[in-house]
Protein backbone atom coordinates (compact mmCIF):
# COMPACT_ATOMS: atom_id res chain seq x y z
CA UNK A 1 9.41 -15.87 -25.87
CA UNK A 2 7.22 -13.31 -28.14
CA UNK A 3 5.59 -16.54 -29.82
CA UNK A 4 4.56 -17.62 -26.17
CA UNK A 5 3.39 -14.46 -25.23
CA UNK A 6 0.97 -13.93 -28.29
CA UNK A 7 -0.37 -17.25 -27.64
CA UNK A 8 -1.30 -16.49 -24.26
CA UNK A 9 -2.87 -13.25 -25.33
CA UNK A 10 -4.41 -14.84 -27.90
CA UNK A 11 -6.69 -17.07 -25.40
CA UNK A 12 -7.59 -14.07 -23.52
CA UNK A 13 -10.68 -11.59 -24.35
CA UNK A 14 -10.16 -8.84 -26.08
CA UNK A 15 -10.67 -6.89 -22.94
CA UNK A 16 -8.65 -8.52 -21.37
CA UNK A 17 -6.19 -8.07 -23.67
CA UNK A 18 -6.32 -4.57 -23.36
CA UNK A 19 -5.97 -4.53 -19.73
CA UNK A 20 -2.69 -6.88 -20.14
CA UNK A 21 -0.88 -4.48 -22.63
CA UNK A 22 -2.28 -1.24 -20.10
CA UNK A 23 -0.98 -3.04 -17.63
CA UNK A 24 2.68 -4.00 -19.67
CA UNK A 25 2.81 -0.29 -20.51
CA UNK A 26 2.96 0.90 -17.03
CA UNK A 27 5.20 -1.30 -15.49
CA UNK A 28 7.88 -0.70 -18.47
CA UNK A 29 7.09 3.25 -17.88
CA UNK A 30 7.39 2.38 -14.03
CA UNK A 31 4.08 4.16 -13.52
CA UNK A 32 3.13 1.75 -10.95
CA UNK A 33 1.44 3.22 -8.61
CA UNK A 34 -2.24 2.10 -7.75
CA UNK A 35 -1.34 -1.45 -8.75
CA UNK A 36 -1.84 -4.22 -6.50
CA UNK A 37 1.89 -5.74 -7.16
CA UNK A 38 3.43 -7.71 -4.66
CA UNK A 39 7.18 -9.62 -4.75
CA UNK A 40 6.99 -13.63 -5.39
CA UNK A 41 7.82 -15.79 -2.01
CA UNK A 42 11.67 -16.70 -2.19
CA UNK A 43 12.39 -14.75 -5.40
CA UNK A 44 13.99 -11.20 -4.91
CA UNK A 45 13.53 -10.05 -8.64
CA UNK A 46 9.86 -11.50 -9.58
CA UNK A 47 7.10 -9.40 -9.05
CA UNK A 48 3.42 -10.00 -10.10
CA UNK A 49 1.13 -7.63 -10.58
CA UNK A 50 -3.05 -8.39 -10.56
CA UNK A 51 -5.77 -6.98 -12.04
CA UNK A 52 -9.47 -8.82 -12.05
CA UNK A 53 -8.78 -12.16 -12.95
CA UNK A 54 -5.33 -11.87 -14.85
CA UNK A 55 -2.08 -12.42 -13.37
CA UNK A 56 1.13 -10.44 -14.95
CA UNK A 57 4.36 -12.25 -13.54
CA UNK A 58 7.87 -10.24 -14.32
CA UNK A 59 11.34 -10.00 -13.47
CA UNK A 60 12.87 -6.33 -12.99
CA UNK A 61 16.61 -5.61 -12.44
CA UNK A 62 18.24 -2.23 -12.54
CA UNK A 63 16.60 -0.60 -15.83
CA UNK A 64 15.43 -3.67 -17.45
CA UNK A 65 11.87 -5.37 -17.62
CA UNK A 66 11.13 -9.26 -18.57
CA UNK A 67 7.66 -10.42 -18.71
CA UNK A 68 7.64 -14.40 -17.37
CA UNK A 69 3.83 -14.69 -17.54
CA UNK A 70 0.63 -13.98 -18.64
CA UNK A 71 -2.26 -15.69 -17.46
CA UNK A 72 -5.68 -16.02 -15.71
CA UNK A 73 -5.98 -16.76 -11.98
CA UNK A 74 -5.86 -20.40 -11.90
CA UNK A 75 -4.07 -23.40 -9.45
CA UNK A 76 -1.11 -23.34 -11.93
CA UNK A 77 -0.70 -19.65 -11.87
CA UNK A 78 2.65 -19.45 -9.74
CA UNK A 79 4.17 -22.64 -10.12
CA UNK A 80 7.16 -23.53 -11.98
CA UNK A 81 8.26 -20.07 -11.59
């Protein structure tokens, strides 16, 4: 999964970049207030989180935090998920 992830990050600006591992950091620190995240349709642990143009898709239970996605806006964005 950490090969997958640096790929994707890897594609992205390096501003973008930044925002993505700002963006990581809170949500593992639970310091999310003032982000637009909303829970995925028909999931109850996915959440995804926006910011500009990227797209942070994770799964939270109890004290535990899984990233599922990285990745620009885009038609595939939420499917598969």
């Amino acid at each position: 999964m950490a090969d997958k992830i640096k790929k994707i990050l890897a594609k992205l600006t390096l501003k973008e970049r930044e925002i993505v591992k700002l963006l990581i950091l809170r949500i593992k620190l639970d310091d999310i207030e003032g982000l637009n995240i909303s829970q995925l349709k028909d999931h109850t642990d996915l959440f995804r989180v926006k910011k500009g143009r990227i797209r942070i898709v994770y799964r939270k239970n109890e004290a535990k935090v899984l990233i599922v996605q990285i990745d620009r806006r885009n038609e595939k964005t939420y499917k598969d998920l």
